[in-house]
Every structure is written in C-alpha cells, then in structure tokens.
N, C-alpha and C. Protein backbone atom coordinates (compact mmCIF):
# COMPACT_ATOMS: atom_id res chain seq x y z
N UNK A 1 0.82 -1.19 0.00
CA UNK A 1 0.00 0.00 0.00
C UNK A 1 0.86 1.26 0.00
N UNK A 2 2.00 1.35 -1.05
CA UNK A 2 2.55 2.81 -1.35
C UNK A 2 1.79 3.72 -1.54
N UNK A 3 1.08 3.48 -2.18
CA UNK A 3 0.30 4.37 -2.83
C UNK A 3 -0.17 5.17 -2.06
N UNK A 4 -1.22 4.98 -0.45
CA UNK A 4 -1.82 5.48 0.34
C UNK A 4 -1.41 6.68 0.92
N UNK A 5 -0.04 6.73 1.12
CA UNK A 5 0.31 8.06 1.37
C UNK A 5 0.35 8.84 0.43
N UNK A 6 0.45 8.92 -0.87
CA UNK A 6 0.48 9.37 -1.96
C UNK A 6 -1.26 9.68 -2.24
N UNK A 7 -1.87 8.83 -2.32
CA UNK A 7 -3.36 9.44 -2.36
C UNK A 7 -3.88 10.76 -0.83
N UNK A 8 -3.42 10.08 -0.25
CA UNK A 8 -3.38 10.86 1.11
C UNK A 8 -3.07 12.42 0.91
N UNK A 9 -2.12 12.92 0.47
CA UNK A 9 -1.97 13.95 0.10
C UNK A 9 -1.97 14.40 -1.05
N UNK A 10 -2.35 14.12 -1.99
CA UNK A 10 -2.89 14.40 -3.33
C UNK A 10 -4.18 15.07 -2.85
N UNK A 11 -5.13 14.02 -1.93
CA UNK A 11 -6.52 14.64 -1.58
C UNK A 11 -6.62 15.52 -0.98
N UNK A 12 -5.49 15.85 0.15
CA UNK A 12 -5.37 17.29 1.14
C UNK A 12 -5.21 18.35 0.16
N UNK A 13 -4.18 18.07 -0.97
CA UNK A 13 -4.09 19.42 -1.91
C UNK A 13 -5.00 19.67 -2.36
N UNK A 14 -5.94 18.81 -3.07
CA UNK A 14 -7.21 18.91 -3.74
C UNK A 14 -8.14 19.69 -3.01
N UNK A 15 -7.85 19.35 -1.68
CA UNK A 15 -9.09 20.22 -0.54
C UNK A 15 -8.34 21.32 -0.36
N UNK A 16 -7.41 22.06 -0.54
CA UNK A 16 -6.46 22.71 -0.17
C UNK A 16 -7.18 23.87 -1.40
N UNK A 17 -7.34 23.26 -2.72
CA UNK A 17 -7.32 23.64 -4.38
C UNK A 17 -8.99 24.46 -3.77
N UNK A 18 -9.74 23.17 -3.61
CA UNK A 18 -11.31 23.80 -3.60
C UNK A 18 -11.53 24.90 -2.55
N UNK A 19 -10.69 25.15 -1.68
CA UNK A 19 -11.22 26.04 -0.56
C UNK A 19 -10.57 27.53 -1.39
N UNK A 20 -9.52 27.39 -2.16
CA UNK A 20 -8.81 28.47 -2.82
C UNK A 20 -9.58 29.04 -3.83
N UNK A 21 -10.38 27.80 -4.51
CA UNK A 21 -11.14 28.36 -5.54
C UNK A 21 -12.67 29.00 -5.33
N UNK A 22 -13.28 28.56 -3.77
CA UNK A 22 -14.31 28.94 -3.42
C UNK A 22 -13.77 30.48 -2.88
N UNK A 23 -12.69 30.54 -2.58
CA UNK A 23 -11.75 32.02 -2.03
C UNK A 23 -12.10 32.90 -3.17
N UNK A 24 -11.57 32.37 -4.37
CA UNK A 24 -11.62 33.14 -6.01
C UNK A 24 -13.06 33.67 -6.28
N UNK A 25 -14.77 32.68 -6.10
CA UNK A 25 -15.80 32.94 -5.92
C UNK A 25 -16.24 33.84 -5.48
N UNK A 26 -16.14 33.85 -4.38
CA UNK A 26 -16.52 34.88 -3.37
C UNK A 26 -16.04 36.31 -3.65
N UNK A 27 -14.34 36.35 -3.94
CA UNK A 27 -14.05 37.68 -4.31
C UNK A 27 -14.18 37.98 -5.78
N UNK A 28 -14.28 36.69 -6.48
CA UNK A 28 -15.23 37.95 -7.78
C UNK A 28 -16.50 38.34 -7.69
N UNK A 29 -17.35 37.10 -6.60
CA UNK A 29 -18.65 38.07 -6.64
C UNK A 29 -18.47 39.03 -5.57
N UNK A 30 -18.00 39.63 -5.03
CA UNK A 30 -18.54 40.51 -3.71
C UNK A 30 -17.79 41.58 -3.67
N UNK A 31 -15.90 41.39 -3.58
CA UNK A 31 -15.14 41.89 -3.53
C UNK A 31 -14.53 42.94 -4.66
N UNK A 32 -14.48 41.98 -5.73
CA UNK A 32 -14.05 42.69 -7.29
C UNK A 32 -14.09 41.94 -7.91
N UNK A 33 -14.23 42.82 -9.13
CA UNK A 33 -14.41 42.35 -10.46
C UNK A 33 -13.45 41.81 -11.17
N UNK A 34 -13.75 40.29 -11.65
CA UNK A 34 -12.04 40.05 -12.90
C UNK A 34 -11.64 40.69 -13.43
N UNK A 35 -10.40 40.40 -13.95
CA UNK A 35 -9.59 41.58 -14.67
C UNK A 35 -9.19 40.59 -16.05
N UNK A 36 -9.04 40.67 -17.30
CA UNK A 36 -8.22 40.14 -17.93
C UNK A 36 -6.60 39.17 -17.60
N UNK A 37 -6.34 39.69 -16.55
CA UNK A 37 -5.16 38.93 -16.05
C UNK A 37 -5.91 37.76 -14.85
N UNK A 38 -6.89 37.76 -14.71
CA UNK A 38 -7.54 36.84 -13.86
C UNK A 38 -7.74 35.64 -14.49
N UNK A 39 -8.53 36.66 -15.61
CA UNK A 39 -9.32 35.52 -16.79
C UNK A 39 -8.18 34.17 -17.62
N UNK A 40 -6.69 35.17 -17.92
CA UNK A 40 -5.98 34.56 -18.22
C UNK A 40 -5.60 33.26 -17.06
N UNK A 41 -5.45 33.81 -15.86
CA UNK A 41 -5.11 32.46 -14.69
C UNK A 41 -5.85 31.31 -14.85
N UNK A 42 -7.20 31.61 -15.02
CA UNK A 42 -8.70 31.24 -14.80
C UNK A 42 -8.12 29.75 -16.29
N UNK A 43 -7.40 30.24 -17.21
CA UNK A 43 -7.69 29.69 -18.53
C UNK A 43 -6.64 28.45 -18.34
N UNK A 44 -5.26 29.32 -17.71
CA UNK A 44 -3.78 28.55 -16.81
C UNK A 44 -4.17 27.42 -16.37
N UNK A 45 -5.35 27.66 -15.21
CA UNK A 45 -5.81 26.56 -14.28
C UNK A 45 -6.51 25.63 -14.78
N UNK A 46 -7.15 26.14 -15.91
CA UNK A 46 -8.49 25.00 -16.17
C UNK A 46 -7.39 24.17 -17.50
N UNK A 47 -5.80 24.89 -17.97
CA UNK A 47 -5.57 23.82 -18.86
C UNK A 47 -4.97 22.58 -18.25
N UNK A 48 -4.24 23.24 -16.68
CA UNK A 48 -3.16 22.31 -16.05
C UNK A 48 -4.41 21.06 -15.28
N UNK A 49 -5.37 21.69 -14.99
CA UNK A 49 -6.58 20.64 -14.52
C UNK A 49 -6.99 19.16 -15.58
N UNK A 50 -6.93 20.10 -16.90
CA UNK A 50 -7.43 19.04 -17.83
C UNK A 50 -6.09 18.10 -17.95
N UNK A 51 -5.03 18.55 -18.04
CA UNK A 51 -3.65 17.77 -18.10
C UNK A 51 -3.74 16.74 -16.60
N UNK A 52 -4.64 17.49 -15.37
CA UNK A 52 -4.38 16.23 -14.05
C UNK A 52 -5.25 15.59 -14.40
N UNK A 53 -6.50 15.73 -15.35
CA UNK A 53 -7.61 14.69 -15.04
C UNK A 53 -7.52 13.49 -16.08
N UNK A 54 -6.63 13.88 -17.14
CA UNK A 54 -5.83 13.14 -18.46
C UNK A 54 -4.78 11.93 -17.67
N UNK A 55 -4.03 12.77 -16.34
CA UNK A 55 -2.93 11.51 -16.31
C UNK A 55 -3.51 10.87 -15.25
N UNK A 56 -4.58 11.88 -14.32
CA UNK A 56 -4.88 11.06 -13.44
C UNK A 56 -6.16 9.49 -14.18
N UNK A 57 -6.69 10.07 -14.86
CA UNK A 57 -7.37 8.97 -15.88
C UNK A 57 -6.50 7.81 -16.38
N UNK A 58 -5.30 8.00 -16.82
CA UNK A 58 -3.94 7.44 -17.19
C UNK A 58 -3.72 6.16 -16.23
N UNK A 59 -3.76 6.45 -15.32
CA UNK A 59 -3.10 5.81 -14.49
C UNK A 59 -4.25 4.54 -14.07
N UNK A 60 -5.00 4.47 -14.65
CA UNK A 60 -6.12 3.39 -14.68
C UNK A 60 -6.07 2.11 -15.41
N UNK A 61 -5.23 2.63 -16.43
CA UNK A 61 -4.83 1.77 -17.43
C UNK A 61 -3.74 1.39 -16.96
N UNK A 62 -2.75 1.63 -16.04
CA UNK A 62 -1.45 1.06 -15.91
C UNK A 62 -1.56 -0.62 -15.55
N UNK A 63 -0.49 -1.08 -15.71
CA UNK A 63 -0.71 -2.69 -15.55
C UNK A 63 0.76 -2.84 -15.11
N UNK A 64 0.28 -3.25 -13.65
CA UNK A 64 1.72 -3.73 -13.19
C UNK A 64 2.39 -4.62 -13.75
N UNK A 65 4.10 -4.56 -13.49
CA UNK A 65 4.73 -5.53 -14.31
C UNK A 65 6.26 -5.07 -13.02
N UNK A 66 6.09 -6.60 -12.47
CA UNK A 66 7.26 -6.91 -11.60
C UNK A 66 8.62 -6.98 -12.01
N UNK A 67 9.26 -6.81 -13.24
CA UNK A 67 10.15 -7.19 -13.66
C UNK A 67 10.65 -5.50 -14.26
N UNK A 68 9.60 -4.33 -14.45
CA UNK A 68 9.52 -3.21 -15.03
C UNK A 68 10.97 -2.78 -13.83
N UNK A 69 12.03 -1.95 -14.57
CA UNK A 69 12.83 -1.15 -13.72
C UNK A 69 12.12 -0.16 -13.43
N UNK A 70 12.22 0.38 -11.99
CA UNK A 70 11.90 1.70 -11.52
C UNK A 70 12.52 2.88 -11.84
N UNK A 71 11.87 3.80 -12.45
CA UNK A 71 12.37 5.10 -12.51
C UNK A 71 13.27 5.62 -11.89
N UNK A 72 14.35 6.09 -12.10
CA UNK A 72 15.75 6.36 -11.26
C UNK A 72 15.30 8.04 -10.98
C-alpha cells in the first residue's frame, strides 16, 4: 500500500485547491471584479486541470509488471 500516502496527500491538496477556488468565488462576486489577467489564470488553471484529469485517468490503465525497472 505505497500508494496510500500518496493518495493521502494528493486529496489534502485537492481540498487545499477547492477552498482556494471557493476564495476566487466569493471575491469575484462581492469583492471585485475580474480583470483580464484573472481571466488569463482562470484559462492557466483550467488547462493544467485538464492535463491532471488526463494523467490522473492514465493511471487506470497502468498494468503492473514486476520485472519493469523503476524510474531512477
């Protein structure tokens, strides 16, 4: 069970991600208005998201193999 610590904190960041982005919510509705340099972040985040949900999808398909060398 390597993995467990590794999911373990993958999920804290993730909760870490949603409380940041409910942060972002709140101050565009209440606080201020986006700016073009927001919008650009806004575009940053949602490409590096689609790239985690691509490898994290990825990794479904992996098929162990005992004999595979480990990544140095």
């Amino acid at each position: 069970m390597n993995s467990l610590f590794v999911f373990t904190d993958i999920l804290k960041s993730l909760a870490r991600i949603e409380s940041q982005v409910a942060n972002l919510n709140n101050t565009f509705t209440s606080v201020e208005p986006r700016t073009p340099i927001d919008d650009a972040l806004v575009d940053q985040f949602l490409a590096k998201a689609a790239e985690l949900l691509t490898a994290a999808n990825n990794l479904k398909t992996i098929v162990y193999d005992p004999n595979a060398n480990p990544p140095a």
